[in-house]
Protein backbone atom coordinates (compact mmCIF):
# COMPACT_ATOMS: atom_id res chain seq x y z
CA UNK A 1 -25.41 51.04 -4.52
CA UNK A 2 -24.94 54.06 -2.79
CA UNK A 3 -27.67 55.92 -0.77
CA UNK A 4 -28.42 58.26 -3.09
CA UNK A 5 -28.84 56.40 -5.66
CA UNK A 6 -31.26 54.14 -4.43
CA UNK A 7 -33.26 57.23 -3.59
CA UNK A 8 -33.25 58.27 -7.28
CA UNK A 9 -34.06 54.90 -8.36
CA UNK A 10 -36.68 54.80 -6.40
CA UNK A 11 -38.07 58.22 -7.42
CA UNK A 12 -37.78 57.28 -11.02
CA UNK A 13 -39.37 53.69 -10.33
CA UNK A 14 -42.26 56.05 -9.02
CA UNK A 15 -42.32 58.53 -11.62
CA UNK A 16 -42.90 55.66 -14.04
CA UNK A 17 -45.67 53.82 -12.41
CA UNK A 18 -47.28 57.27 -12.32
CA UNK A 19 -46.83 57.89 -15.83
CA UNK A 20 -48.34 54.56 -16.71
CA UNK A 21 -51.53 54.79 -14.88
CA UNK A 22 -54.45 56.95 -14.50
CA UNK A 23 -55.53 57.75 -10.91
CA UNK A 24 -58.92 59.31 -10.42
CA UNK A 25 -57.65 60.85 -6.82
CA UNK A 26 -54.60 62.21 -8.86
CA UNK A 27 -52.21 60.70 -6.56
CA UNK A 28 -52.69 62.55 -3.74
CA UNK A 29 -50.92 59.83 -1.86
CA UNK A 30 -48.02 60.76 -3.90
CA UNK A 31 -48.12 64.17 -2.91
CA UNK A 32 -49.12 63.53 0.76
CA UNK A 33 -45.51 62.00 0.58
CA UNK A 34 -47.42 58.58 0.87
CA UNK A 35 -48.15 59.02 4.76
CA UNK A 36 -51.78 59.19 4.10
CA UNK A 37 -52.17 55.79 2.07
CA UNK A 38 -55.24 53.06 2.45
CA UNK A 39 -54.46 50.02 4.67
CA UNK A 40 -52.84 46.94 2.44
CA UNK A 41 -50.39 44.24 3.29
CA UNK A 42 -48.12 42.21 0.67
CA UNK A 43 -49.15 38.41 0.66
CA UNK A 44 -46.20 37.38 -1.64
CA UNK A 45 -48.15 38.11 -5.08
CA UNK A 46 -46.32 40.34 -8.02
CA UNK A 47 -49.08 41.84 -8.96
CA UNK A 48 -51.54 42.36 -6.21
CA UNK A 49 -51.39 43.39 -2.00
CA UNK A 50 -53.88 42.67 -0.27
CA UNK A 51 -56.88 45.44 0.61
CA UNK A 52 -57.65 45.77 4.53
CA UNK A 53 -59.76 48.77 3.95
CA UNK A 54 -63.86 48.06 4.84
CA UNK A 55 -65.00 50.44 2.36
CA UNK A 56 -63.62 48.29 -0.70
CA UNK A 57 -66.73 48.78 -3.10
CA UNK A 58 -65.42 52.80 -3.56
CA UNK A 59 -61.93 51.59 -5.03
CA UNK A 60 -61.35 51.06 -8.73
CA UNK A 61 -58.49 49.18 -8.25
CA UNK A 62 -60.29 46.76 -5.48
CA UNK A 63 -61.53 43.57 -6.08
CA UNK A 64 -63.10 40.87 -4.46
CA UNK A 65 -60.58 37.17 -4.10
CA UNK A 66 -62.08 34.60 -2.11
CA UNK A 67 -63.06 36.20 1.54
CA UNK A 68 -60.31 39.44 0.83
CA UNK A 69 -59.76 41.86 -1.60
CA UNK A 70 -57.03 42.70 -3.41
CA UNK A 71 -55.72 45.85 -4.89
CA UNK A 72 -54.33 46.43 -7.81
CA UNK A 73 -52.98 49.56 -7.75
CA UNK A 74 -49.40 49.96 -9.07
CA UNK A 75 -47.97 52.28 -7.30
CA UNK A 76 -49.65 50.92 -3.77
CA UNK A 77 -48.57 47.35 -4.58
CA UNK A 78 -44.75 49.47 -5.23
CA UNK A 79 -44.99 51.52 -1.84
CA UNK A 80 -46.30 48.13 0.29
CA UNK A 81 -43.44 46.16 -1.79
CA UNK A 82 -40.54 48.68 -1.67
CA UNK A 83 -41.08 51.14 0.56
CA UNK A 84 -43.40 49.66 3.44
């Protein structure tokens, strides 16, 4: 796959998620070009990356697992999964 195209996949990939959720910041991380995003690290689940952020309790998509949290924000868990 060329360059480009990964590019566009990955745009459209985004453009989905986006279109599938509702995001009470209105995805200002998206539109901060995702340089401004909370703290979060993959731990190998589909579905979830983990939270590092200390102020967890003002998330929506933030919820307490064991002695962590884990988000559950689509379109974090596809940045920290895809795009790092």
């Amino acid at each position: 796959m060329h360059i480009d195209e990964i590019d566009q996949k990955i745009h459209e990939d985004i453009e989905n998620i986006m279109r599938g959720m509702e995001c009470e910041k209105g995805f200002k991380c998206y539109e901060l070009g995702f340089n401004n995003l909370c703290h979060a690290k993959d731990i190998g689940m589909e579905s979830f990356v983990e939270c590092l952020e200390s102020r967890t309790k003002e998330c929506k998509f933030s919820f307490p697992f064991g002695l962590s949290h884990l988000c559950q924000c689509p379109l974090r868990i596809y940045v920290e999964k895809n795009l790092k």
